[in-house]
Structures are given as C-alpha cells and as structure tokens.
N, C-alpha and C. Protein backbone atom coordinates (compact mmCIF):
# COMPACT_ATOMS: atom_id res chain seq x y z
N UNK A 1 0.82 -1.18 0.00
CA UNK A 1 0.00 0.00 0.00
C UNK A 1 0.87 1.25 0.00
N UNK A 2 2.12 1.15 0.77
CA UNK A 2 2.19 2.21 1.07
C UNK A 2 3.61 2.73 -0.16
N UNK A 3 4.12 1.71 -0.70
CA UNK A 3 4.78 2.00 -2.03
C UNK A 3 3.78 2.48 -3.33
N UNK A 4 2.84 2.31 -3.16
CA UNK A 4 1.71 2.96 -4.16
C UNK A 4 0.97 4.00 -4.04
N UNK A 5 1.34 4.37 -3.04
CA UNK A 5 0.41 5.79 -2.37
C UNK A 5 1.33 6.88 -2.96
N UNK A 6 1.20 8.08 -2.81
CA UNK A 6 1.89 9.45 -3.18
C UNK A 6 2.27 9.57 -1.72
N UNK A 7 3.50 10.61 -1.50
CA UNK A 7 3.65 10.51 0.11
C UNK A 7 2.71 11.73 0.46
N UNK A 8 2.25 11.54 1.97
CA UNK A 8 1.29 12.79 2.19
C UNK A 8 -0.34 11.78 1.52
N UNK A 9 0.04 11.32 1.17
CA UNK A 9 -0.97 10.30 0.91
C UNK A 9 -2.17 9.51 2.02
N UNK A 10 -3.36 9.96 1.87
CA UNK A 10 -4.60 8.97 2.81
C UNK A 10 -4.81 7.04 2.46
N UNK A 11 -4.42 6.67 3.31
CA UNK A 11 -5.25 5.19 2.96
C UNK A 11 -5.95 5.03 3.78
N UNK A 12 -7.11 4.33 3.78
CA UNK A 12 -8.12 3.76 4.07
C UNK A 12 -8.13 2.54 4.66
N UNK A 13 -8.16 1.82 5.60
CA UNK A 13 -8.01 0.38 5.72
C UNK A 13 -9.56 -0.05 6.47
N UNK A 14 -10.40 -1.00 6.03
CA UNK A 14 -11.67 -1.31 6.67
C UNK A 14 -10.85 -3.40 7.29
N UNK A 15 -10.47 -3.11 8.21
CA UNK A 15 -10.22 -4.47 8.28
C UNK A 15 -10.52 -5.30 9.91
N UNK A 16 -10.67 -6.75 10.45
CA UNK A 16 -10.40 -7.18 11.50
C UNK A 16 -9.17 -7.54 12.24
N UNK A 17 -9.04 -6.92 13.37
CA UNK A 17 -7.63 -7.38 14.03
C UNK A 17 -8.24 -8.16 15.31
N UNK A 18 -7.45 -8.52 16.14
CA UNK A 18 -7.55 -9.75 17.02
C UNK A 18 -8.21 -8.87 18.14
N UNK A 19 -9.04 -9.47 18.71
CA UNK A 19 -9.82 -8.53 19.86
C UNK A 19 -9.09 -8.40 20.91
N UNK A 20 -9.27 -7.04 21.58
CA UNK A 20 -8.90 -7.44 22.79
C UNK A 20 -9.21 -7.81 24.01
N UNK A 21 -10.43 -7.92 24.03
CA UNK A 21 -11.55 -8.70 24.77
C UNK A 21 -10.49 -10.53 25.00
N UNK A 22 -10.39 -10.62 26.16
CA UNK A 22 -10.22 -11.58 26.51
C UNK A 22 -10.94 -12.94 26.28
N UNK A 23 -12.36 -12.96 26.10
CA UNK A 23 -13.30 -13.96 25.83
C UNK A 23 -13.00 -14.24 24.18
N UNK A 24 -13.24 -12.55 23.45
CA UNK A 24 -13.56 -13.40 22.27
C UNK A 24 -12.39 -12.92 21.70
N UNK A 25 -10.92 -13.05 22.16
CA UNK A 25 -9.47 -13.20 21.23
C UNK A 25 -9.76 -14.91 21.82
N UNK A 26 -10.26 -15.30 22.76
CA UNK A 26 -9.88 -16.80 23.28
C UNK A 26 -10.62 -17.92 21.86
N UNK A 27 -11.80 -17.21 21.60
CA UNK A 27 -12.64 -17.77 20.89
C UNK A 27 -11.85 -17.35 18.97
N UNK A 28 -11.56 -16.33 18.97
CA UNK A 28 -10.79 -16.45 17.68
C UNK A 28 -10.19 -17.23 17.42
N UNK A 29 -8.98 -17.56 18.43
CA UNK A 29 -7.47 -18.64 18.37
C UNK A 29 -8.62 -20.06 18.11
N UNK A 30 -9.33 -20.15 18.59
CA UNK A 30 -10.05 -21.86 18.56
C UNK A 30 -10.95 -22.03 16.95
N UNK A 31 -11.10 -21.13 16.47
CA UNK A 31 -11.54 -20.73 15.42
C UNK A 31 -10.83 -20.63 14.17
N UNK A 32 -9.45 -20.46 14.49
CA UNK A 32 -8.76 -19.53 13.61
C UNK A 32 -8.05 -21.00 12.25
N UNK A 33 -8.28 -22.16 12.95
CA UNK A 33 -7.70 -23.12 11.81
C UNK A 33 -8.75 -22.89 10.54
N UNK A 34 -10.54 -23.17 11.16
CA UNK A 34 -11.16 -22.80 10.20
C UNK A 34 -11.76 -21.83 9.39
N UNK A 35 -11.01 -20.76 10.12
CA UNK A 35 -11.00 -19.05 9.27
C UNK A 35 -10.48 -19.75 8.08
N UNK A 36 -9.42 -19.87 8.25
CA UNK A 36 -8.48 -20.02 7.41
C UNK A 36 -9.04 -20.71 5.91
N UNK A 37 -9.69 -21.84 6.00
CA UNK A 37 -10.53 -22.50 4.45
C UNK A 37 -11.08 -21.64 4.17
N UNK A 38 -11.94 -20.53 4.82
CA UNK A 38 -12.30 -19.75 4.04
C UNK A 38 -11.68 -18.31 3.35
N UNK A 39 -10.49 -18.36 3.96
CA UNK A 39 -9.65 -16.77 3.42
C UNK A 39 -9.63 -15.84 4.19
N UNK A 40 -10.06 -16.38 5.73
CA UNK A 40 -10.51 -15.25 6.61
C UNK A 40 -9.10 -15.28 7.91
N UNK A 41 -8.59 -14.36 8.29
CA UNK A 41 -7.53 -15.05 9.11
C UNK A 41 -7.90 -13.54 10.11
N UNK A 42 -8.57 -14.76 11.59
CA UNK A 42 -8.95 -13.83 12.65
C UNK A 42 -7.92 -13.77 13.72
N UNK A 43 -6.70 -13.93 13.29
CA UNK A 43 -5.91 -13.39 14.63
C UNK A 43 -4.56 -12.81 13.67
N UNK A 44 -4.97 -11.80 13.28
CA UNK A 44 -4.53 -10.45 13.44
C UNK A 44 -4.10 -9.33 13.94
N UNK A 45 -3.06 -8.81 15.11
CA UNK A 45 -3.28 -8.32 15.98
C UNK A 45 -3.00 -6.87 15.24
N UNK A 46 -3.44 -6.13 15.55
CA UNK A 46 -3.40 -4.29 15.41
C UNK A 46 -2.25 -3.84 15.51
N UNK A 47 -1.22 -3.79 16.71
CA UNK A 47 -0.26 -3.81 16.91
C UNK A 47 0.76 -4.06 15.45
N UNK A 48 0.95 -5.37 15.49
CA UNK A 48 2.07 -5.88 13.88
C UNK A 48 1.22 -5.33 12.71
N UNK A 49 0.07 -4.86 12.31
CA UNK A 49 -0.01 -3.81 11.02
C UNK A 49 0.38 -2.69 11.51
N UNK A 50 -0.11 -1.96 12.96
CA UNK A 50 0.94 -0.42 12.76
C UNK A 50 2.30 -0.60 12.47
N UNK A 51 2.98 -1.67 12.86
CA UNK A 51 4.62 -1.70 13.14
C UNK A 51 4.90 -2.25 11.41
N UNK A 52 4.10 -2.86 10.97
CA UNK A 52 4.50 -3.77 9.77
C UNK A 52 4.32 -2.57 8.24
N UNK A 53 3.10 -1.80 8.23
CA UNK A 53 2.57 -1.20 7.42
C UNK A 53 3.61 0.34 7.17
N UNK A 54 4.06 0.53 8.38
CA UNK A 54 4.93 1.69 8.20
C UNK A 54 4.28 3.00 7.91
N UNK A 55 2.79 3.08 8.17
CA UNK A 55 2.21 3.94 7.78
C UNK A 55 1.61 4.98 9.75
N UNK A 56 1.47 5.77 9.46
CA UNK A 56 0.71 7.22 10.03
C UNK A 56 -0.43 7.06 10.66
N UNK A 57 -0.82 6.28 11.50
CA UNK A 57 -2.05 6.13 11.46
C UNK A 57 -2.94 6.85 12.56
N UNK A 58 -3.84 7.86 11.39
CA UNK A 58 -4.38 9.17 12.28
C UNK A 58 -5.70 8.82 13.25
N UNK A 59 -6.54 7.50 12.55
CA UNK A 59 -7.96 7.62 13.30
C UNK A 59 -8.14 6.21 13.24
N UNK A 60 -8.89 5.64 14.33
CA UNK A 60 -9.10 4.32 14.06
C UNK A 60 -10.42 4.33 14.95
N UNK A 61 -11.53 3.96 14.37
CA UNK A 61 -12.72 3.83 14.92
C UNK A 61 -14.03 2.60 14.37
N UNK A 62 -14.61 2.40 15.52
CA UNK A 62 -15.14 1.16 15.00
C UNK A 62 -16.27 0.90 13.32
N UNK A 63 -16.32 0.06 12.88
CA UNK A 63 -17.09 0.05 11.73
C UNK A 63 -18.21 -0.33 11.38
N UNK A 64 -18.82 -1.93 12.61
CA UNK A 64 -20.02 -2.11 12.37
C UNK A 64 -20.63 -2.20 13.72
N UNK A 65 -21.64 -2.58 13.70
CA UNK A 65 -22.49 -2.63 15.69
C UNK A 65 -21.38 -2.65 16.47
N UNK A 66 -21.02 -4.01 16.80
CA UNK A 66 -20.08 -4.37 17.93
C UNK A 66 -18.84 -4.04 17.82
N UNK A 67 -18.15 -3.15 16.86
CA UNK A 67 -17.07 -2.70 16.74
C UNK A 67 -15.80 -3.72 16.53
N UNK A 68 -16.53 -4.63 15.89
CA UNK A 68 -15.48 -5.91 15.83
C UNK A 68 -14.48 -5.40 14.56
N UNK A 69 -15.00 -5.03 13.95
CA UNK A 69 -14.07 -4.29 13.01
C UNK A 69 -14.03 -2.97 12.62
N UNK A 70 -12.47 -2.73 12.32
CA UNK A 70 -12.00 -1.01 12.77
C UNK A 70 -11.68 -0.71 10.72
N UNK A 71 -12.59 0.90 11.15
CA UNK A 71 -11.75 1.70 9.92
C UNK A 71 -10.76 2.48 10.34
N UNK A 72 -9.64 2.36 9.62
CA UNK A 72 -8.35 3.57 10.03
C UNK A 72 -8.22 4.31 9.06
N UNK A 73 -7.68 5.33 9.28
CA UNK A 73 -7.29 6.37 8.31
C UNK A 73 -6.00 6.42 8.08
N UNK A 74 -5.38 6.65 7.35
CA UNK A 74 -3.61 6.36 8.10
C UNK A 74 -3.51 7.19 6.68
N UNK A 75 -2.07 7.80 6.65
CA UNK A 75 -1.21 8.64 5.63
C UNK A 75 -0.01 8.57 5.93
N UNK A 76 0.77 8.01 4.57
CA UNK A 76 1.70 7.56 4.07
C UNK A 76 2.89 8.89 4.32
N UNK A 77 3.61 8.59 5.12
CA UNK A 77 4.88 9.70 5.81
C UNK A 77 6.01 9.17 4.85
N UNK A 78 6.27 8.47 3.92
CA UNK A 78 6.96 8.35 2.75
C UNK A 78 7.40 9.43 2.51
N UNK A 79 8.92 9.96 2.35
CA UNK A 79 9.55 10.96 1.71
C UNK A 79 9.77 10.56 0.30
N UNK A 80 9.12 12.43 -0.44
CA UNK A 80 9.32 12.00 -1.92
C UNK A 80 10.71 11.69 -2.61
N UNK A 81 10.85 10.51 -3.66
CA UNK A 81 11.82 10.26 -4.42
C UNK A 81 12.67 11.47 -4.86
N UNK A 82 13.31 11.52 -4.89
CA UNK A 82 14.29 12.11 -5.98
C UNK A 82 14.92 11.74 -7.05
N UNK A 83 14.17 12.06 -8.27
CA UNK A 83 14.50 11.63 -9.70
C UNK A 83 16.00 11.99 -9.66
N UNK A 84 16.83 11.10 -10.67
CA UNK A 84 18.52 11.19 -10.53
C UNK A 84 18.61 12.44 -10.50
C-alpha cells in the first residue's frame, strides 16, 4: 500500500484485528484453523499492522455494531523520491 500511495498520501483500511476482549481473542485462536478454508484469518493483531505497514495512522474507529471491526485512516509519511 504504502509504495503505491503518493507521500502525504490517505489510505483507508476497513479491516479485523484480534480482539482485545479476553473472551472473544480466546474464541478467535479456537476458530482460527477454520478461518483459514475460508480466506478469513482472525488473529490479526493491530499492533504488527501499525509496526509492519509503516504507515501514520491518524484515526481508528469502529465500523459495524459491535465494533469488531476497525476503519483507520492512516497517511503515508513516505519521503518524496528524488529523480537522478
């Protein structure tokens, strides 16, 4: 994402990370072999995409009822290239 962005750049991310609810991160991990057949991978933690993504991330707020999943806002702090 963030090699494709312009720097100063907004991304968008609508995604699930691992709860932090004690009950239902317990219930993800027991779950999480059969996320997986379907393409779904629920232990995700929030933490390793801020650190992994390298991106800015300005707002993070919940997305549907139970807030099980977060929209972030984040912008790409990428310094621009310098053509030779």
């Amino acid at each position: 994402m963030r090699r494709v962005c312009i720097p100063g750049g907004t991304i968008v991310v609508v995604n699930h990370f691992t709860s932090e609810n004690l009950a239902a991160r317990f219930i993800e991990k027991r779950l999480a072999g059969l996320a997986r057949h379907i393409g779904f991978h629920a232990d995700f933690p929030f933490d390793t995409f801020a650190r992994d993504s390298q991106l800015s991330i300005r707002e993070v707020r919940p997305s549907n009822l139970f807030g099980y999943w977060k929209l972030l806002r984040c912008v790409n702090e990428k310094p621009a290239s310098n053509p030779g």
